[in-house]
N, C-alpha and C. Protein backbone atom coordinates (compact mmCIF):
# COMPACT_ATOMS: atom_id res chain seq x y z
N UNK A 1 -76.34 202.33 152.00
CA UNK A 1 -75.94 203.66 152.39
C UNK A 1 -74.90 203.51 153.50
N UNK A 2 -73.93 204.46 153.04
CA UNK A 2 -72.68 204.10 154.02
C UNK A 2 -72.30 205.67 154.90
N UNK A 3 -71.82 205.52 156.06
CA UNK A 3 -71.65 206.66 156.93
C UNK A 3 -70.48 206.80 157.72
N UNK A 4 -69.55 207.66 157.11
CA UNK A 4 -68.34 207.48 158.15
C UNK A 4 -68.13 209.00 158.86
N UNK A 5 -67.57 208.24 160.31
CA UNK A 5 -67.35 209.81 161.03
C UNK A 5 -66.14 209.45 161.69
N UNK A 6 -65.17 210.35 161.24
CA UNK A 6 -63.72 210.83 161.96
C UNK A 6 -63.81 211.67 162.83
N UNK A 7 -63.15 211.64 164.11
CA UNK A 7 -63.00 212.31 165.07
C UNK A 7 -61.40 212.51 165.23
N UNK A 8 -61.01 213.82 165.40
CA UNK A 8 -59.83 214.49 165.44
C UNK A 8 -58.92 215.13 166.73
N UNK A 9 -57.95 214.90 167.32
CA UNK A 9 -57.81 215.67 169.06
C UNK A 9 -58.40 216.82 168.90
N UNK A 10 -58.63 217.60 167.77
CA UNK A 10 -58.72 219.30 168.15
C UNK A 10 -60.20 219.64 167.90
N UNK A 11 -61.17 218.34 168.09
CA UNK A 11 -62.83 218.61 168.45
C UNK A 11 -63.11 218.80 167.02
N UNK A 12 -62.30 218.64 165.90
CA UNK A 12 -62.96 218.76 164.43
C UNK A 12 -63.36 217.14 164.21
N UNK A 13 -65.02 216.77 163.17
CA UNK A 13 -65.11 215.84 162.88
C UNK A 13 -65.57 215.74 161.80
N UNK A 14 -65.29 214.75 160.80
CA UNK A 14 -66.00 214.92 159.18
C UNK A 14 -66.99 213.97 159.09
N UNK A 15 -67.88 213.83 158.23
CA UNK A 15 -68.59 212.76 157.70
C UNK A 15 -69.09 212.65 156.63
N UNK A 16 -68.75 211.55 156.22
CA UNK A 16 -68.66 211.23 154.96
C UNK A 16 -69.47 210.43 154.30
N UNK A 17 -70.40 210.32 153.60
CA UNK A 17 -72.04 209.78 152.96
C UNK A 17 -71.54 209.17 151.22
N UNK A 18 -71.28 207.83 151.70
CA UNK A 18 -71.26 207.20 150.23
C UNK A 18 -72.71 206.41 150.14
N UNK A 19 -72.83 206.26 148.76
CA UNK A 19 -73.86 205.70 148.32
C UNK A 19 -73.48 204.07 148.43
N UNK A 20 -74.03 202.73 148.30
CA UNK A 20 -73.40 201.47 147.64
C UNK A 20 -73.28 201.50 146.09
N UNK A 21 -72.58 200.54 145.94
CA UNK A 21 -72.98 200.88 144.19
C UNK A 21 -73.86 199.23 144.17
N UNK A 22 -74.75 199.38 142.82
CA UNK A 22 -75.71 198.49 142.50
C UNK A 22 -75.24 197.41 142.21
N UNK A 23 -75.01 196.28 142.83
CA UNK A 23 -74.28 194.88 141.86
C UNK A 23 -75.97 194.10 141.81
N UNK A 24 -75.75 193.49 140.15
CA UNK A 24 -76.75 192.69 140.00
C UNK A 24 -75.71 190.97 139.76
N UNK A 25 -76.65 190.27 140.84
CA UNK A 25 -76.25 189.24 140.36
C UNK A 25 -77.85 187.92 139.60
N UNK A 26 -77.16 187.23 138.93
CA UNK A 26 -78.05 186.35 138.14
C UNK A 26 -77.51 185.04 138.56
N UNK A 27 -78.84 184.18 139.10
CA UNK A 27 -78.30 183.14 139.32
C UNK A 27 -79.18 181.75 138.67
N UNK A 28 -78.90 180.90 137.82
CA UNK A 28 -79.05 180.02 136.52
C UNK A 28 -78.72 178.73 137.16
N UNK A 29 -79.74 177.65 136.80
CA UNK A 29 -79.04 176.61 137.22
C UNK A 29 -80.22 175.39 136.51
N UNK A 30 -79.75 174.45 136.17
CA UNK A 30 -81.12 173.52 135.83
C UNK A 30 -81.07 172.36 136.46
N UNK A 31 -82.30 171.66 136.69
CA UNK A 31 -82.52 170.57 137.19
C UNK A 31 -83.54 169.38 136.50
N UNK A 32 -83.50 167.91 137.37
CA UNK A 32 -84.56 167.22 136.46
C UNK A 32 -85.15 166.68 137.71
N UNK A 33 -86.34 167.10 137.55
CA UNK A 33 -87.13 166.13 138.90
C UNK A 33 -87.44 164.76 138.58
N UNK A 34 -86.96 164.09 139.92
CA UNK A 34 -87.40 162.90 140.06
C UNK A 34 -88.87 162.44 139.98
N UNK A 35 -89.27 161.14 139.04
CA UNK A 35 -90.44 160.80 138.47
C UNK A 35 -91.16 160.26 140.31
N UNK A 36 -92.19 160.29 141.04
CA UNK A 36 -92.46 160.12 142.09
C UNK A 36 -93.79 159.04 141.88
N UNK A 37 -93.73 158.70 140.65
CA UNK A 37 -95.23 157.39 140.47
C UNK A 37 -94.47 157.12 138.98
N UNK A 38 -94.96 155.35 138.98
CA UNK A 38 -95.05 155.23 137.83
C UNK A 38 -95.29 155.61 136.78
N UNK A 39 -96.36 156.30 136.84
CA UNK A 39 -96.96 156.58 135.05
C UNK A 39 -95.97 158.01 134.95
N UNK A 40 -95.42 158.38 135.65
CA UNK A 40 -94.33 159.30 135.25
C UNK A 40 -93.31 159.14 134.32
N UNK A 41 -93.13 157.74 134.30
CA UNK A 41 -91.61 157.12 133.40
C UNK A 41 -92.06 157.22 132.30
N UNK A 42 -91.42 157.57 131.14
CA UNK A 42 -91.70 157.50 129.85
C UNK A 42 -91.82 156.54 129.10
N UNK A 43 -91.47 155.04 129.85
CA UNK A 43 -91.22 153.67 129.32
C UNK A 43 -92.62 153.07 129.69
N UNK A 44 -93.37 153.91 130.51
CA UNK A 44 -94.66 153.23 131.05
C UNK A 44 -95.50 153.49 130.78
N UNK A 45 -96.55 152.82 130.34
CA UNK A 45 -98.11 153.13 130.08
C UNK A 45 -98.74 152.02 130.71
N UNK A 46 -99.73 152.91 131.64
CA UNK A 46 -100.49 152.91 132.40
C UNK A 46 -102.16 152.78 131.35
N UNK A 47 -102.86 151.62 131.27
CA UNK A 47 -103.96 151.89 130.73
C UNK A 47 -105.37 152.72 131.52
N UNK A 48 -105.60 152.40 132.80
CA UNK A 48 -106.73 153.05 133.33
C UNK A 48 -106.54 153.61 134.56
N UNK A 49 -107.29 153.93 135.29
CA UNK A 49 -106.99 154.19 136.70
C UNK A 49 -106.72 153.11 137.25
N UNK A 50 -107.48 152.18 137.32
CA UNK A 50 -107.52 150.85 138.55
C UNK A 50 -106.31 149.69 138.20
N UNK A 51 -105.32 150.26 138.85
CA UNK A 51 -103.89 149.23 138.95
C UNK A 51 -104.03 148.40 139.96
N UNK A 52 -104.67 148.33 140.74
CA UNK A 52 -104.49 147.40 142.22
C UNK A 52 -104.37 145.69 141.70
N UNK A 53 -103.52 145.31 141.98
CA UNK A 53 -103.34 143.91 141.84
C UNK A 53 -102.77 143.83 140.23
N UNK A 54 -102.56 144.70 139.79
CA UNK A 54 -102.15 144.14 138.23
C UNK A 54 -100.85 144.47 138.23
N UNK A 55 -100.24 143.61 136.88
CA UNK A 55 -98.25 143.38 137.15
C UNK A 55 -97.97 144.17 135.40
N UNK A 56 -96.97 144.43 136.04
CA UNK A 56 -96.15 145.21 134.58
C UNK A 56 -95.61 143.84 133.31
N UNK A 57 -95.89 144.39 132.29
CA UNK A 57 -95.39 143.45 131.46
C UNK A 57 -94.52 144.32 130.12
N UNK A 58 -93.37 143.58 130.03
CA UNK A 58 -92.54 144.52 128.74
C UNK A 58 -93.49 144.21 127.83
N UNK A 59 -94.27 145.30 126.66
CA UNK A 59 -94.18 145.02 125.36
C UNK A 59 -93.22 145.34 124.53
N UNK A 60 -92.68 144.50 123.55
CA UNK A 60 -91.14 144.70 122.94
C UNK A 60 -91.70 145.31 121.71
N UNK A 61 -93.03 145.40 121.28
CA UNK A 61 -93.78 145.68 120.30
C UNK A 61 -93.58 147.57 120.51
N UNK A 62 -94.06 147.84 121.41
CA UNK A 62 -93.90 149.65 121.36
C UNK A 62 -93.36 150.03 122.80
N UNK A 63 -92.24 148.74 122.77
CA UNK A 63 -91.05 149.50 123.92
C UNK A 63 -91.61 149.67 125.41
N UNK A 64 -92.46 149.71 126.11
CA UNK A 64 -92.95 149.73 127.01
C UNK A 64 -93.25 148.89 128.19
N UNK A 65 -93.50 149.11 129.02
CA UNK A 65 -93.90 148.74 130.46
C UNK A 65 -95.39 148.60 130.53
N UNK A 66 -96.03 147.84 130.49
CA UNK A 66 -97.86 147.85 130.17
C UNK A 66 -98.45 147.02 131.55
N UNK A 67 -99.57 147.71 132.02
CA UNK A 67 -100.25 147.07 133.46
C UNK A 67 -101.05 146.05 132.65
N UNK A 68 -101.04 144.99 133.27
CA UNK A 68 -102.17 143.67 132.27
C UNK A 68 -102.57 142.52 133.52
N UNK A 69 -103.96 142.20 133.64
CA UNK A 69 -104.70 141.65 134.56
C UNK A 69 -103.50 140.57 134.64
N UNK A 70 -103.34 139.44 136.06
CA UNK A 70 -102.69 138.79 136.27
C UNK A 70 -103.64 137.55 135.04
N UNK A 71 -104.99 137.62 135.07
CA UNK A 71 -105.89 136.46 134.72
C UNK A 71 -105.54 136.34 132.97
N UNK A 72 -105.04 137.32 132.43
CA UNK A 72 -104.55 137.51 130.97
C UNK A 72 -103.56 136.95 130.75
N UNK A 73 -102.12 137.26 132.07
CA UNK A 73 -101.23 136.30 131.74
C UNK A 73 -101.37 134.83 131.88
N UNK A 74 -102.17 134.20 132.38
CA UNK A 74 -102.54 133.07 132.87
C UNK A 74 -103.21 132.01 131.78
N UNK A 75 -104.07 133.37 131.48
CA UNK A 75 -105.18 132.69 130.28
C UNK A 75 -103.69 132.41 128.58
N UNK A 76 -102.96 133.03 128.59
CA UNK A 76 -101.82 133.14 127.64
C UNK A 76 -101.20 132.44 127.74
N UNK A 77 -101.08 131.91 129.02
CA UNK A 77 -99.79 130.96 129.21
C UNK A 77 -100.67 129.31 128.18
N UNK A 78 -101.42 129.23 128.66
CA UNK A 78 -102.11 128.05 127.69
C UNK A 78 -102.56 128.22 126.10
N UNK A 79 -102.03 129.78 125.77
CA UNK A 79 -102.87 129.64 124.49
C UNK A 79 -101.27 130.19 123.17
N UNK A 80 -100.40 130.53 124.33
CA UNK A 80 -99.30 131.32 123.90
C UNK A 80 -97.99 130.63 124.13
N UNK A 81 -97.49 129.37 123.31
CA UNK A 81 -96.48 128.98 123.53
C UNK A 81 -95.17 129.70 124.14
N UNK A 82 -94.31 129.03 124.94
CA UNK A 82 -93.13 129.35 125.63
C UNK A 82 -91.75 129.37 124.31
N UNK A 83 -91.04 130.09 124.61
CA UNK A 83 -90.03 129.47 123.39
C UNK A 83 -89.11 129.02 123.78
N UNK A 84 -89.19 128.38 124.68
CA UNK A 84 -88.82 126.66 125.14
C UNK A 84 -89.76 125.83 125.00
N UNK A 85 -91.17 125.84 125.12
CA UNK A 85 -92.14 124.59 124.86
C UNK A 85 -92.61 124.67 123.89
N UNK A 86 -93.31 123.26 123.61
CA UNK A 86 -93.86 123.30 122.57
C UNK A 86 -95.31 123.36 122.57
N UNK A 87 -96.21 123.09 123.79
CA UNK A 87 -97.49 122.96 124.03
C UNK A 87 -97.36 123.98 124.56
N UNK A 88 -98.92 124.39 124.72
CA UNK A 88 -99.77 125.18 125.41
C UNK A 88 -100.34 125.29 126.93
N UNK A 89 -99.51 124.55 127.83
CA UNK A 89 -100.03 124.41 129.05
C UNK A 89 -99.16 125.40 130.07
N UNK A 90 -99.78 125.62 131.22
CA UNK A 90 -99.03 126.12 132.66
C UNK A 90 -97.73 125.49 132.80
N UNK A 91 -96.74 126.27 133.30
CA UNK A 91 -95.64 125.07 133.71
C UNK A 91 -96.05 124.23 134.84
N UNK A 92 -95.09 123.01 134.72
CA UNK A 92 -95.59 122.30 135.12
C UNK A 92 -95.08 122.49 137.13
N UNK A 93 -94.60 123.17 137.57
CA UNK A 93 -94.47 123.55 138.70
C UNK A 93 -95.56 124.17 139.26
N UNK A 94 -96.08 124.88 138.34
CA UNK A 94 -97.48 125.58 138.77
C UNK A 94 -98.30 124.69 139.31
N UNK A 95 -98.60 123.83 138.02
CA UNK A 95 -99.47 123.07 137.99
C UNK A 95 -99.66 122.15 139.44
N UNK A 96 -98.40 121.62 139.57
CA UNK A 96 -97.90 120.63 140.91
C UNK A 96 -98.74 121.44 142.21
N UNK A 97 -98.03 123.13 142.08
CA UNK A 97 -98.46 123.90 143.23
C UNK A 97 -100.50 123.65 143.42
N UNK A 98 -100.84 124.06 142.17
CA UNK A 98 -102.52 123.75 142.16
C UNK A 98 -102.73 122.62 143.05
N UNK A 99 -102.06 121.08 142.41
CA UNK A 99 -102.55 120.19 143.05
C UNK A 99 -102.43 119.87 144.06
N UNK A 100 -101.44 120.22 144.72
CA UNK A 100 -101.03 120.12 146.84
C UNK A 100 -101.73 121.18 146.91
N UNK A 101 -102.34 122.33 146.76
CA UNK A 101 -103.22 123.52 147.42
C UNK A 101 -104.41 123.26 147.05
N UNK A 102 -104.81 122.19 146.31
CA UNK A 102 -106.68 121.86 146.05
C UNK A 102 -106.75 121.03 146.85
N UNK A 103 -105.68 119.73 146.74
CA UNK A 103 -106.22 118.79 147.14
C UNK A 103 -107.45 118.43 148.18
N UNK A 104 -108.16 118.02 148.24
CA UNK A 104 -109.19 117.86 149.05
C UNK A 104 -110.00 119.10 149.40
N UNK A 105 -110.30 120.14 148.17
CA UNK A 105 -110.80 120.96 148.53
C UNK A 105 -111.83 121.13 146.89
N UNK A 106 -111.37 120.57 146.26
CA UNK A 106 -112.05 119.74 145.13
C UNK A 106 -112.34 118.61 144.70
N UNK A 107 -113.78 118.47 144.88
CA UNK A 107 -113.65 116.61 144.50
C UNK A 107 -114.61 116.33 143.23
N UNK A 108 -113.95 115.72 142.45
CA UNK A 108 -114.91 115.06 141.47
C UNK A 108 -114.65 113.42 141.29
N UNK A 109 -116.69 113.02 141.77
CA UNK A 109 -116.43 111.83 141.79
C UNK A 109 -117.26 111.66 140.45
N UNK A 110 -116.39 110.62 139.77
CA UNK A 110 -116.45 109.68 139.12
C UNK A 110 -117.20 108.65 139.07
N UNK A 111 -118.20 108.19 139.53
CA UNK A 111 -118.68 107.24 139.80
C UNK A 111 -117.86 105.90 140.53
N UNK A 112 -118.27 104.85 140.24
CA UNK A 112 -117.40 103.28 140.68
C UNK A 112 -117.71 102.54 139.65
N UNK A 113 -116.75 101.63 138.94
CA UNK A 113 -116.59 100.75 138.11
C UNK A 113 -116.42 99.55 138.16
């Protein structure tokens, strides 16, 4: 609502009463929210609640990102050839690491001969 008042030298004054006119505005816009946890990604499946300590692994089988006990990959590595090796064992760096971090913290004696 609008109000105007003119004042004149000879003490005459008008006023004048406009209405506004109605503008509608529309305002449109789209967005994509950012995924804020894993199991949000569409590449990921998440099998249970309890992730703590477990590692992502690609399956190339149904495209995905899959949580799998560390002790699964481990147990695989000996039963699931490399396609570079030909046996079934740990690499052998691992292996090395085992033996300087047991040493003397496992003993099997053998008897004497």
């Amino acid at each position: 609502m609008t109000y105007k008042v003119t004042f004149t030298s000879d003490n005459n004054y008008n006023v004048k009463y406009t209405t506004p006119k109605n503008y509608k505005a529309n305002l449109s816009f789209t967005y994509e929210i950012m995924p804020q946890y894993l199991n949000e990604l569409s590449d990921v499946q998440l099998s249970g609640n309890n992730y703590d300590q477990y590692v992502l692994v690609y399956d190339a089988a149904s495209g995905k990102w899959k949580d799998v006990n560390p002790d699964v990959i481990l147990s695989a590595a000996t039963t699931v050839p490399d396609t570079n090796r030909t046996t079934y064992t740990l690499p052998q760096v691992f292996e090395d690491k085992l033996d300087v971090d047991l040493d003397n913290k496992i003993d099997l004696d053998a008897g004497t001969f």
